[in-house]
PDB file of N, CA and C in Angstrom:
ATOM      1  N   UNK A   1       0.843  -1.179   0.000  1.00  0.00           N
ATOM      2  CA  UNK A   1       0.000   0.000   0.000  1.00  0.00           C
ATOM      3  C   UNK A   1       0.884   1.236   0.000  1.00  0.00           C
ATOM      4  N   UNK A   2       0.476   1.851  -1.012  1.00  0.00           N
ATOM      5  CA  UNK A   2       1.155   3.043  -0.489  1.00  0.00           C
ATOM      6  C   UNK A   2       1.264   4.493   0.179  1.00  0.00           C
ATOM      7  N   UNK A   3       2.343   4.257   0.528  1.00  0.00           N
ATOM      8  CA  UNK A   3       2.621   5.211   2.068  1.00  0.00           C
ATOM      9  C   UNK A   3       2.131   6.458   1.837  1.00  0.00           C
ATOM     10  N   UNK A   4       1.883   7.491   1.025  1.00  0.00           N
ATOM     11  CA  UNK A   4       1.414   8.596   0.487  1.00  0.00           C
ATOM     12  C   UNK A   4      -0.208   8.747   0.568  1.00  0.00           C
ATOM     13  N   UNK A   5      -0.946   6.773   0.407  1.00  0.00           N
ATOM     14  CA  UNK A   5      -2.502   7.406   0.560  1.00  0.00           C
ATOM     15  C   UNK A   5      -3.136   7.767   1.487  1.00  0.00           C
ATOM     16  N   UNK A   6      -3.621   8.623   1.419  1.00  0.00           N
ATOM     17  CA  UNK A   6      -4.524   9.216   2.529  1.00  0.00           C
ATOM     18  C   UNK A   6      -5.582   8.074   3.304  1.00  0.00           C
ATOM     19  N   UNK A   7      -5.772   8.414   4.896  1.00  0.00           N
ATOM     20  CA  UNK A   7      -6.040   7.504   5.581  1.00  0.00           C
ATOM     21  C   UNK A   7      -7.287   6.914   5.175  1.00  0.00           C
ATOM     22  N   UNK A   8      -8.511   8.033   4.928  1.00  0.00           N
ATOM     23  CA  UNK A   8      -9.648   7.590   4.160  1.00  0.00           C
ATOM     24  C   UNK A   8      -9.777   7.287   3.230  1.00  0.00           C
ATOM     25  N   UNK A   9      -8.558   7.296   1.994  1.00  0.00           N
ATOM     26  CA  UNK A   9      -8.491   5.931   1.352  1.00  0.00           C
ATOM     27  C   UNK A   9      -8.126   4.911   1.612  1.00  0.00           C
ATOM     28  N   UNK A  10      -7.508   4.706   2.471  1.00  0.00           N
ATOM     29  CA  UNK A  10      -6.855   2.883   3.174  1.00  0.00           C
ATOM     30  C   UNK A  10      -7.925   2.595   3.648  1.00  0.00           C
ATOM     31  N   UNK A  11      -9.375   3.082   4.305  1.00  0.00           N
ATOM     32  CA  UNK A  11      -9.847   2.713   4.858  1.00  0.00           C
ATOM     33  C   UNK A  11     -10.952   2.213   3.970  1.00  0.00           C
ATOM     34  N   UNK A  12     -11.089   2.931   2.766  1.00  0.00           N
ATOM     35  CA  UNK A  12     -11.935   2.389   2.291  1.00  0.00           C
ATOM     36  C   UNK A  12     -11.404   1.012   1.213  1.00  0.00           C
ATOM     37  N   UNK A  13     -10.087   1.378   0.867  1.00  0.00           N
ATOM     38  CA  UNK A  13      -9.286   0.320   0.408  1.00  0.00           C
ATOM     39  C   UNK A  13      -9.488  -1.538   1.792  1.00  0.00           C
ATOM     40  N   UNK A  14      -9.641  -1.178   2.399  1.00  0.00           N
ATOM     41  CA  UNK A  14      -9.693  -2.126   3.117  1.00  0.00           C
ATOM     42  C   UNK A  14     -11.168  -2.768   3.206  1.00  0.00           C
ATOM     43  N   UNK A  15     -11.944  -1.564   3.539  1.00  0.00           N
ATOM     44  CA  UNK A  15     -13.405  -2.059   4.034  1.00  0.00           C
ATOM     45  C   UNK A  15     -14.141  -2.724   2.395  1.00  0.00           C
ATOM     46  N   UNK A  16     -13.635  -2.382   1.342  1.00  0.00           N
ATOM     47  CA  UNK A  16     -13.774  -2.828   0.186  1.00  0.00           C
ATOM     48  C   UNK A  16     -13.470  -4.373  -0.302  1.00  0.00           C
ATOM     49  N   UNK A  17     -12.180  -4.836   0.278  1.00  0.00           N
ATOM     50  CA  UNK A  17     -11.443  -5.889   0.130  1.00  0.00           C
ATOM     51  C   UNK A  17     -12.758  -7.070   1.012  1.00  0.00           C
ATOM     52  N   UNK A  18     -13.495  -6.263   2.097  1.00  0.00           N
ATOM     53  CA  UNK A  18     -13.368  -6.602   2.964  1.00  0.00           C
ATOM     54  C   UNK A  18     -14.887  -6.983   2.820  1.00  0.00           C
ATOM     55  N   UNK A  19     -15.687  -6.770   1.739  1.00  0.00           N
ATOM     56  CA  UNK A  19     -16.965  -6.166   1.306  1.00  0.00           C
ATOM     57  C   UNK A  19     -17.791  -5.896   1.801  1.00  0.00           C
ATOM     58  N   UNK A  20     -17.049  -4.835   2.804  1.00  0.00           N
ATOM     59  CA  UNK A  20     -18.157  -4.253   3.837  1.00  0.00           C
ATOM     60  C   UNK A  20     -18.869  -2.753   3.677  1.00  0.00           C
ATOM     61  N   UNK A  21     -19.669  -2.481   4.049  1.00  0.00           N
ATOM     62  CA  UNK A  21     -20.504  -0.999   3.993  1.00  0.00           C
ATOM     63  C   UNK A  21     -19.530  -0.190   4.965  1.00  0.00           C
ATOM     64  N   UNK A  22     -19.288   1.276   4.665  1.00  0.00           N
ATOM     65  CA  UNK A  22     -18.979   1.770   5.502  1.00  0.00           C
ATOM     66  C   UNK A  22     -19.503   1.521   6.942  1.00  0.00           C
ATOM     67  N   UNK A  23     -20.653   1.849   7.454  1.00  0.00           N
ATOM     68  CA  UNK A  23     -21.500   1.241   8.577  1.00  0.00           C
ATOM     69  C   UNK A  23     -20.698   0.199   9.363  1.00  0.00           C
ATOM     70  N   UNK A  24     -20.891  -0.902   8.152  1.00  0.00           N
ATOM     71  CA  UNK A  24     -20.482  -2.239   8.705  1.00  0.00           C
ATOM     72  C   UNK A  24     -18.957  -2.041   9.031  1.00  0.00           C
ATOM     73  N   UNK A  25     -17.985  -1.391   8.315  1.00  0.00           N
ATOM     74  CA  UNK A  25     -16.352  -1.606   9.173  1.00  0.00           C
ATOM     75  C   UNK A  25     -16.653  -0.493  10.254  1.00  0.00           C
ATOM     76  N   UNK A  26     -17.542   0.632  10.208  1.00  0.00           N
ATOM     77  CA  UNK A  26     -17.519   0.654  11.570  1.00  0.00           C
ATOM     78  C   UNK A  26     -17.874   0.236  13.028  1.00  0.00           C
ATOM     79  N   UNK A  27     -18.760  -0.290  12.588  1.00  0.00           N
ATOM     80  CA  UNK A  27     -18.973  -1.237  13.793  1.00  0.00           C
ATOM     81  C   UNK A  27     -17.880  -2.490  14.159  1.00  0.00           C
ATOM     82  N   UNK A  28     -17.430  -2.451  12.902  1.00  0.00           N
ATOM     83  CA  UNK A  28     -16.097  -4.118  13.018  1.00  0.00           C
ATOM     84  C   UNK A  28     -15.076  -3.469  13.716  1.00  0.00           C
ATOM     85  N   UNK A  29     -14.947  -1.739  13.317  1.00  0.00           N
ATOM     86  CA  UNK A  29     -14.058  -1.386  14.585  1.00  0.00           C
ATOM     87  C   UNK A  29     -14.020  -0.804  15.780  1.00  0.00           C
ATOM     88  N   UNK A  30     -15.097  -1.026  15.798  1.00  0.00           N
ATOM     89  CA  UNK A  30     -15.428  -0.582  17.313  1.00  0.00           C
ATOM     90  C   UNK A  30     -16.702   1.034  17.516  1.00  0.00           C
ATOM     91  N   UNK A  31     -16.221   1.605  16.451  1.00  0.00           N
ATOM     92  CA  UNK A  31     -16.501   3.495  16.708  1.00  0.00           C
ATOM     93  C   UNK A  31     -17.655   3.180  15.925  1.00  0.00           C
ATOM     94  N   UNK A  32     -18.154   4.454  16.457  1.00  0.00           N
ATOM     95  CA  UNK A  32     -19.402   4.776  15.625  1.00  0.00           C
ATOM     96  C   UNK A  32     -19.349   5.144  14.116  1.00  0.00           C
ATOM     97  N   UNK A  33     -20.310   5.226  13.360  1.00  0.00           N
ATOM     98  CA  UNK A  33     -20.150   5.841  11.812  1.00  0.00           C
ATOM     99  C   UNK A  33     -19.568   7.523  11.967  1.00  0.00           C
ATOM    100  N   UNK A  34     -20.389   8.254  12.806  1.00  0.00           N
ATOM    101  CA  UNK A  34     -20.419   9.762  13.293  1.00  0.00           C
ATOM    102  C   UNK A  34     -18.592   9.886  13.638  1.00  0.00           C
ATOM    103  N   UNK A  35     -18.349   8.997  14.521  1.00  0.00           N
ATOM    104  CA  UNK A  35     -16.794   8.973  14.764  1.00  0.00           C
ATOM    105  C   UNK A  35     -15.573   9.309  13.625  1.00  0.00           C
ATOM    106  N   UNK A  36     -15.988   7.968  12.943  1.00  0.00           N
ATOM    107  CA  UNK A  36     -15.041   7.357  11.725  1.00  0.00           C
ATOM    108  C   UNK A  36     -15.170   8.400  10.711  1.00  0.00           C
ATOM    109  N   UNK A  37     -16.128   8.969  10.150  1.00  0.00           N
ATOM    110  CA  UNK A  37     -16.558  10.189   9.413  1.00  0.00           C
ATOM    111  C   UNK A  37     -15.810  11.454   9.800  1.00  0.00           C
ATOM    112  N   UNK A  38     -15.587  11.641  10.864  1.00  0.00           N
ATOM    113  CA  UNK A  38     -15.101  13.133  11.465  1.00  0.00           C
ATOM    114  C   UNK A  38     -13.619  12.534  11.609  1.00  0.00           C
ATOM    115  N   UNK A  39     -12.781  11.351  12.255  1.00  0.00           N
ATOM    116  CA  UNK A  39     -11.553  11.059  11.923  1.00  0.00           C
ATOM    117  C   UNK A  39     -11.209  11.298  10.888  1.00  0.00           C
ATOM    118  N   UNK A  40     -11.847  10.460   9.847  1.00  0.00           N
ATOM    119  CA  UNK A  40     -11.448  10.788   8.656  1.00  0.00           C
ATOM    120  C   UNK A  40     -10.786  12.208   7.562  1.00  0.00           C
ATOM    121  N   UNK A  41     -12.169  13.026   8.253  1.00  0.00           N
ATOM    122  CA  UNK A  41     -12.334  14.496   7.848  1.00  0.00           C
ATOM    123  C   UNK A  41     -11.057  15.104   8.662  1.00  0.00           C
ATOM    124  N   UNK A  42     -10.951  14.694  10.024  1.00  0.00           N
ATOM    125  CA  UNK A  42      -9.505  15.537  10.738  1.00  0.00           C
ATOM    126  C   UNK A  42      -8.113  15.325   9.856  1.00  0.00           C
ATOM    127  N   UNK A  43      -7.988  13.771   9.601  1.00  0.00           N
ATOM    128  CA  UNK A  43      -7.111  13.428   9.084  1.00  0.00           C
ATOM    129  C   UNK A  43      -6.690  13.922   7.939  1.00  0.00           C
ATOM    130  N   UNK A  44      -7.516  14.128   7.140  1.00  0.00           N
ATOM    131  CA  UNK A  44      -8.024  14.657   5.847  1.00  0.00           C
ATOM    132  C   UNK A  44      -6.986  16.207   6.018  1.00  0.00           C
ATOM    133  N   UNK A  45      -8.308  17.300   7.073  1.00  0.00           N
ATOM    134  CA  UNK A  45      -7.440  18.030   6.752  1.00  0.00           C
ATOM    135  C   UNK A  45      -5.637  18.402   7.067  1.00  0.00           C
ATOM    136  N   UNK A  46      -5.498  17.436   8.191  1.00  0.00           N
ATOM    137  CA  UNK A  46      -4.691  17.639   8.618  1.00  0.00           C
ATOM    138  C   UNK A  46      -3.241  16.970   7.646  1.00  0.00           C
ATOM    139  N   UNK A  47      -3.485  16.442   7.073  1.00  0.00           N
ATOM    140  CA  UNK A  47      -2.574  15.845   5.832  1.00  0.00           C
ATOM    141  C   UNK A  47      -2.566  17.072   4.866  1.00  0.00           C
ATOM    142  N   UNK A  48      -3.266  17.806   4.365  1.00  0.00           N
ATOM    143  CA  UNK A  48      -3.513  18.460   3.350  1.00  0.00           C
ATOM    144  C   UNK A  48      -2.497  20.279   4.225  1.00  0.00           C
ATOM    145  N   UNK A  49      -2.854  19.819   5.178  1.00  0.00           N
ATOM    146  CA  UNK A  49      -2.416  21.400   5.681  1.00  0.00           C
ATOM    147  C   UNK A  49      -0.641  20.881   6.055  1.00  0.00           C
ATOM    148  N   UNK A  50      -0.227  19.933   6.334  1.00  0.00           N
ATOM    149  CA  UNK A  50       1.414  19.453   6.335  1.00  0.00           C
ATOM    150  C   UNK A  50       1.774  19.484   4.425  1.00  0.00           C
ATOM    151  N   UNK A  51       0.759  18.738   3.551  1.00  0.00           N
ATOM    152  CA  UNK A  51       1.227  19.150   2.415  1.00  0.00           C
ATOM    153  C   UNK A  51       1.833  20.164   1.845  1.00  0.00           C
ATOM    154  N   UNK A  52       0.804  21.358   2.040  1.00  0.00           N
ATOM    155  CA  UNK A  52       1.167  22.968   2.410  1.00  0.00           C
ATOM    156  C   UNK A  52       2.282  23.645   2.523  1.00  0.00           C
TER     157      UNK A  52
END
Protein backbone atom coordinates (compact mmCIF):
# COMPACT_ATOMS: atom_id res chain seq x y z
CA UNK A 1 0.00 0.00 0.00
CA UNK A 2 1.16 3.04 -0.49
CA UNK A 3 2.62 5.21 2.07
CA UNK A 4 1.41 8.60 0.49
CA UNK A 5 -2.50 7.41 0.56
CA UNK A 6 -4.52 9.22 2.53
CA UNK A 7 -6.04 7.50 5.58
CA UNK A 8 -9.65 7.59 4.16
CA UNK A 9 -8.49 5.93 1.35
CA UNK A 10 -6.85 2.88 3.17
CA UNK A 11 -9.85 2.71 4.86
CA UNK A 12 -11.94 2.39 2.29
CA UNK A 13 -9.29 0.32 0.41
CA UNK A 14 -9.69 -2.13 3.12
CA UNK A 15 -13.41 -2.06 4.03
CA UNK A 16 -13.77 -2.83 0.19
CA UNK A 17 -11.44 -5.89 0.13
CA UNK A 18 -13.37 -6.60 2.96
CA UNK A 19 -16.96 -6.17 1.31
CA UNK A 20 -18.16 -4.25 3.84
CA UNK A 21 -20.50 -1.00 3.99
CA UNK A 22 -18.98 1.77 5.50
CA UNK A 23 -21.50 1.24 8.58
CA UNK A 24 -20.48 -2.24 8.71
CA UNK A 25 -16.35 -1.61 9.17
CA UNK A 26 -17.52 0.65 11.57
CA UNK A 27 -18.97 -1.24 13.79
CA UNK A 28 -16.10 -4.12 13.02
CA UNK A 29 -14.06 -1.39 14.58
CA UNK A 30 -15.43 -0.58 17.31
CA UNK A 31 -16.50 3.49 16.71
CA UNK A 32 -19.40 4.78 15.62
CA UNK A 33 -20.15 5.84 11.81
CA UNK A 34 -20.42 9.76 13.29
CA UNK A 35 -16.79 8.97 14.76
CA UNK A 36 -15.04 7.36 11.73
CA UNK A 37 -16.56 10.19 9.41
CA UNK A 38 -15.10 13.13 11.47
CA UNK A 39 -11.55 11.06 11.92
CA UNK A 40 -11.45 10.79 8.66
CA UNK A 41 -12.33 14.50 7.85
CA UNK A 42 -9.50 15.54 10.74
CA UNK A 43 -7.11 13.43 9.08
CA UNK A 44 -8.02 14.66 5.85
CA UNK A 45 -7.44 18.03 6.75
CA UNK A 46 -4.69 17.64 8.62
CA UNK A 47 -2.57 15.84 5.83
CA UNK A 48 -3.51 18.46 3.35
CA UNK A 49 -2.42 21.40 5.68
CA UNK A 50 1.41 19.45 6.33
CA UNK A 51 1.23 19.15 2.42
CA UNK A 52 1.17 22.97 2.41
Amino acid sequence: MDSNMLFGEKIKKIRKEKNMSFNEFAKFTGFTTSYMVKLIRLLKVSTNSVKN
